[in-house]
C-alpha atoms as a PDB file:
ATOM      1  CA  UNK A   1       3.973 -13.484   5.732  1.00  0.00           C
ATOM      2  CA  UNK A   2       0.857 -12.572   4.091  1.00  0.00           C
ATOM      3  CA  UNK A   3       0.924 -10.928   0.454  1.00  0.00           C
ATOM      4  CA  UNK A   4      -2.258  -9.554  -1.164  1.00  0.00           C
ATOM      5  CA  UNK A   5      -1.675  -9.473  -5.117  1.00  0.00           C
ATOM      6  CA  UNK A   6      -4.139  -6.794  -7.096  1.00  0.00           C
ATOM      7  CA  UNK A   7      -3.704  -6.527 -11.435  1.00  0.00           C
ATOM      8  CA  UNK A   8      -3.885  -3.615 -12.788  1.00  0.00           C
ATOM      9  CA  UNK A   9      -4.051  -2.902 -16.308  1.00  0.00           C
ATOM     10  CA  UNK A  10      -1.699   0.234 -17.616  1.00  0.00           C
ATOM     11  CA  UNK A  11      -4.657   2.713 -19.029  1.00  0.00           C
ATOM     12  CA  UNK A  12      -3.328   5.246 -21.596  1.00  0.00           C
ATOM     13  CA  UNK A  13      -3.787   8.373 -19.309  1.00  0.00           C
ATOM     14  CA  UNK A  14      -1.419   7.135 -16.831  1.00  0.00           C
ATOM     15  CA  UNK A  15       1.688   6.957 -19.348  1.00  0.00           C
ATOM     16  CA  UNK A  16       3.733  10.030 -20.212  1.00  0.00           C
ATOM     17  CA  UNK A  17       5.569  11.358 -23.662  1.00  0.00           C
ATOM     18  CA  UNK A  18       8.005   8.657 -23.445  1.00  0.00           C
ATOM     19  CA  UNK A  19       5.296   5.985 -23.508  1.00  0.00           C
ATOM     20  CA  UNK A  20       6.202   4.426 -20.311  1.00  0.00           C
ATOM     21  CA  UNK A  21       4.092   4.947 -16.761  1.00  0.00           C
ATOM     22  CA  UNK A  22       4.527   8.527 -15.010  1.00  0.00           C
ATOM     23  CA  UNK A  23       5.704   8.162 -11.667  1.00  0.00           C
ATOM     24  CA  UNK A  24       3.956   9.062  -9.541  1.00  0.00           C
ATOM     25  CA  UNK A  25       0.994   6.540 -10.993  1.00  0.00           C
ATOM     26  CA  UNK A  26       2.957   3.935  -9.165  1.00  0.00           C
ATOM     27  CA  UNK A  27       2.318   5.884  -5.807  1.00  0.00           C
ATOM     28  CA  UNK A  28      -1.677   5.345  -6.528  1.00  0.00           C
ATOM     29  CA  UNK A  29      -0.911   1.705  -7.537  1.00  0.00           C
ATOM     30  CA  UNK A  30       1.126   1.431  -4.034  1.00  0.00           C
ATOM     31  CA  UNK A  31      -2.485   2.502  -2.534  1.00  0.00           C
ATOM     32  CA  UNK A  32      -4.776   0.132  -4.602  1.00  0.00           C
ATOM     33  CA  UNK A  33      -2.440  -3.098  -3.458  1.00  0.00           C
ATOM     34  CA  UNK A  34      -2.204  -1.596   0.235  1.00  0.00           C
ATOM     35  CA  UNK A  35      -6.257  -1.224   0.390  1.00  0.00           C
ATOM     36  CA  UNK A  36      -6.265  -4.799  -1.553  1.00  0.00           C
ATOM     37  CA  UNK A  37      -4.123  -6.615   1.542  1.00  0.00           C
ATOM     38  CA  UNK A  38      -6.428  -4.770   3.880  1.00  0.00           C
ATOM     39  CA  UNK A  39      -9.412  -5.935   2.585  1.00  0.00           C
ATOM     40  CA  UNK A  40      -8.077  -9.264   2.630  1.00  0.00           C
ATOM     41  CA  UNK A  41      -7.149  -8.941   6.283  1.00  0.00           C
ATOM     42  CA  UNK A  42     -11.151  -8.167   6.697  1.00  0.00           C
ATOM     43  CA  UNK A  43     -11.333  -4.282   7.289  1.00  0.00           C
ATOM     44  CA  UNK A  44     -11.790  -1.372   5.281  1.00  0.00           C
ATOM     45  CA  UNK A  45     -10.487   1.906   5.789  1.00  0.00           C
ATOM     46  CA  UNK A  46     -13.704   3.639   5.738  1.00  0.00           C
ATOM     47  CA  UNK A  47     -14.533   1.716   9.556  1.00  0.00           C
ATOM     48  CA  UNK A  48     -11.203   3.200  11.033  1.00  0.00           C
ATOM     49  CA  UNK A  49     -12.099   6.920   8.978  1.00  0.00           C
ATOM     50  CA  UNK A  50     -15.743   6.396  11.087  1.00  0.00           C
ATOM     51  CA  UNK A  51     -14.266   6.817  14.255  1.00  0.00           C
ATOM     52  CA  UNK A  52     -12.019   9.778  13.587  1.00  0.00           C
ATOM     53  CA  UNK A  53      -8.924   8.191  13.056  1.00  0.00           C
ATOM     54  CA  UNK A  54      -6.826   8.563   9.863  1.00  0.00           C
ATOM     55  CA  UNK A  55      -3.389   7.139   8.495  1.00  0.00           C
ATOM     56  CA  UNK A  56      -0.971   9.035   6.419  1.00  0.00           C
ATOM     57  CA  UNK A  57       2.043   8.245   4.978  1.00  0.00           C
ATOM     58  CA  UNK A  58       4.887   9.355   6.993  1.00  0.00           C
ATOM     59  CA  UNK A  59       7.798   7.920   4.825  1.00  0.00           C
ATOM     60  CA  UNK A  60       7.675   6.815   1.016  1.00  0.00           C
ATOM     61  CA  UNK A  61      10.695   4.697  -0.992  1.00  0.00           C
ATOM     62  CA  UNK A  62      10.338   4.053  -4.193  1.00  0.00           C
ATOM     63  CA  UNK A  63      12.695   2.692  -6.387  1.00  0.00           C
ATOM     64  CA  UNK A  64      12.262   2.380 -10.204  1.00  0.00           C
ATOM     65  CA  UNK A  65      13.683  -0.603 -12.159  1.00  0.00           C
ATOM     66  CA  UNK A  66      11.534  -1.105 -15.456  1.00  0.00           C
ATOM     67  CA  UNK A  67       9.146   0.671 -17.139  1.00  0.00           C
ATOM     68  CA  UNK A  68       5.406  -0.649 -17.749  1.00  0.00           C
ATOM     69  CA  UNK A  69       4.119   0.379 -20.798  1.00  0.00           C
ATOM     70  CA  UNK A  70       0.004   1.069 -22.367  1.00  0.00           C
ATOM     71  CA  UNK A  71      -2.254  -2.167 -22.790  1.00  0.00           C
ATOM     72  CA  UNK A  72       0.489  -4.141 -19.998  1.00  0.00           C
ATOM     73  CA  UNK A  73      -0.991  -5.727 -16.998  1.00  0.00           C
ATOM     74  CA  UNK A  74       1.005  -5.214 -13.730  1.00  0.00           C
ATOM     75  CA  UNK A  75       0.940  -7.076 -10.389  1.00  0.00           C
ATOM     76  CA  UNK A  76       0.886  -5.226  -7.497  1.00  0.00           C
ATOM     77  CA  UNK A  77       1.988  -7.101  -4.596  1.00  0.00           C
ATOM     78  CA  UNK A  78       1.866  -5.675  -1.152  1.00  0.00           C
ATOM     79  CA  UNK A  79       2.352  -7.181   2.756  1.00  0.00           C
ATOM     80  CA  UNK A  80       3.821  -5.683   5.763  1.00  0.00           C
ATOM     81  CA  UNK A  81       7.057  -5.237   6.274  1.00  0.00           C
ATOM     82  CA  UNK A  82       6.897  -4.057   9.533  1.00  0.00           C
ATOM     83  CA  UNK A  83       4.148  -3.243  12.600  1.00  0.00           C
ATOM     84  CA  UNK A  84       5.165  -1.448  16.126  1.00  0.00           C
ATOM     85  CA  UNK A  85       1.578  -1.067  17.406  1.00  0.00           C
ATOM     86  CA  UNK A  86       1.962   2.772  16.094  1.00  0.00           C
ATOM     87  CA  UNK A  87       3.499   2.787  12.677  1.00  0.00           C
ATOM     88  CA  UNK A  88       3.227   0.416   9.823  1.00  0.00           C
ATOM     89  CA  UNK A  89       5.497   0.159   6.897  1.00  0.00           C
ATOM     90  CA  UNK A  90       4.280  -1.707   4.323  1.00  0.00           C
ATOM     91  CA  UNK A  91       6.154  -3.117   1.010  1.00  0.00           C
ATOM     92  CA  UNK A  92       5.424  -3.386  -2.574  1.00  0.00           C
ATOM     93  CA  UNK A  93       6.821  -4.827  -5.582  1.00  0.00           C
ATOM     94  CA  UNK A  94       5.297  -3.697  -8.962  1.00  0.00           C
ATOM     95  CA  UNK A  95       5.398  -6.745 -11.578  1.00  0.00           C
ATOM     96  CA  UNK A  96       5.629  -6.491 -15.455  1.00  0.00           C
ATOM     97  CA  UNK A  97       3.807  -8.926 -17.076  1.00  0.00           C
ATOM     98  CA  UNK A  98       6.925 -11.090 -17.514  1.00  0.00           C
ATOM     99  CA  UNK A  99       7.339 -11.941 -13.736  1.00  0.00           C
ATOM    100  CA  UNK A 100      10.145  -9.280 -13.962  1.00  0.00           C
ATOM    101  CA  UNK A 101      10.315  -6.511 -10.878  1.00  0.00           C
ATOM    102  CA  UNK A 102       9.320  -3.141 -12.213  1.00  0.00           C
ATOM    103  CA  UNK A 103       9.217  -1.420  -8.950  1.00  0.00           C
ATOM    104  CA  UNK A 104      10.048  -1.736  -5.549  1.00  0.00           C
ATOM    105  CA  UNK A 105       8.872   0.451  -2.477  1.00  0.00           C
ATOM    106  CA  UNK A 106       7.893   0.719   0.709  1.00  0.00           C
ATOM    107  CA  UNK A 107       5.662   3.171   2.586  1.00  0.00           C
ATOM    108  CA  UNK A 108       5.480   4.237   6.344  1.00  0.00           C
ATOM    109  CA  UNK A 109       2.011   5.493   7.825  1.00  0.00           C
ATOM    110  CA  UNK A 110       0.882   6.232  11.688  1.00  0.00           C
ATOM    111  CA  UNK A 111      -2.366   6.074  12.742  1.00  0.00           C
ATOM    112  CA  UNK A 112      -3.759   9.298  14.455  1.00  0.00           C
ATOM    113  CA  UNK A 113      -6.916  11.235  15.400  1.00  0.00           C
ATOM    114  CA  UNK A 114      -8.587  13.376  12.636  1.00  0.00           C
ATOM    115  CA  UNK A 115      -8.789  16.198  14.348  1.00  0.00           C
ATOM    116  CA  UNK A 116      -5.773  16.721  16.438  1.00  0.00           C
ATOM    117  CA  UNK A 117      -3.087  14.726  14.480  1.00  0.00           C
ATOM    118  CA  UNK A 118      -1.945  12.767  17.255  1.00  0.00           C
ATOM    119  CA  UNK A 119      -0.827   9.262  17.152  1.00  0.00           C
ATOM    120  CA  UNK A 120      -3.089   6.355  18.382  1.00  0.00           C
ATOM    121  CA  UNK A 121      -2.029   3.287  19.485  1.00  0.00           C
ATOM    122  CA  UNK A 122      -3.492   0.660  17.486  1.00  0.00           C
ATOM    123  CA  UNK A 123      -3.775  -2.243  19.947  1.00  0.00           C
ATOM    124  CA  UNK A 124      -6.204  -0.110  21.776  1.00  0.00           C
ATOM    125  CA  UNK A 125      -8.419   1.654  19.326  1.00  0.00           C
ATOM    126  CA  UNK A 126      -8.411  -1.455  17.449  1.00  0.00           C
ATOM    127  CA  UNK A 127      -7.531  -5.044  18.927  1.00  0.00           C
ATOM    128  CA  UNK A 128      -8.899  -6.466  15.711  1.00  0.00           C
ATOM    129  CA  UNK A 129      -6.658  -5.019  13.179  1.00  0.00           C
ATOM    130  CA  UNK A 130      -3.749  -5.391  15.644  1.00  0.00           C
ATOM    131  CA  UNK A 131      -3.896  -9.086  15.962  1.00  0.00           C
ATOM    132  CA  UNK A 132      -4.738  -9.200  12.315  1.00  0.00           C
ATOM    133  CA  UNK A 133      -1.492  -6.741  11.151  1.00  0.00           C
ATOM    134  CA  UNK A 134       0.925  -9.416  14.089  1.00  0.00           C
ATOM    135  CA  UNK A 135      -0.281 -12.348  12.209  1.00  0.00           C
ATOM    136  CA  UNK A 136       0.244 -10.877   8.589  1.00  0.00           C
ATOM    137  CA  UNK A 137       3.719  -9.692   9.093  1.00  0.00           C
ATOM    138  CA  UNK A 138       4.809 -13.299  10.244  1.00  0.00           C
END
């Protein structure tokens, strides 16, 4: 199974009163680690924008175990946990800087066309990430 691993250092703006990370920043890190193992797969999401497709999330987990704190650097760590041909789920664990498991989550997306919001099967619009996404999930 392939896992893409992106650092990100905790900036000041994304804590809250208590001094800990808000939330929902950990939904944006979930992003920057999911773009991360797709660039290492060799796309971008820009190329699949191009020709009018889109992918939203359709399902979001997220479970919080630790808190990350100002100045900390986390590891996001991100592969896919599983791949139909129409839906993708991928997981994520959010490391502190101890090795410890500050976050888990997973997040569900379909791929469909910009402008009528139907699904698309990958395979067919695109063989290239298909065979990429069967060979990462092993």
């Amino acid at each position: 199974m392939k896992v893409a691993e992106k650092q990100i250092e905790v900036r000041y703006a994304e804590t809250d009163q208590m001094g800990v990370v808000y939330h929902a920043n950990y939904l944006v890190w979930m992003e920057v680690g999911r773009t991360e193992l797709i660039k290492q797969l060799g796309f971008h999401y820009a190329e699949m924008e191009k020709e009018g497709v889109i992918s939203p999330v359709i399902d979001l987990q997220v479970s919080y175990k630790k808190p990350l704190h100002y100045g900390e650097t986390a590891t996001v760590r991100t592969w896919i946990d599983a791949y139909d041909g129409i839906r993708v789920t991928y997981g994520y664990e959010i490391l502190a800087p101890d090795g410890e498991v500050a976050v888990t989550g997973k997040s569900q997306h379909v791929c469909v066309k910009r402008d009528t919001f139907r699904p698309i099967v990958i395979r067919k619009y695109f063989p290239d990430w298909h065979e990429a996404y069967e060979r990462a999930k092993r």
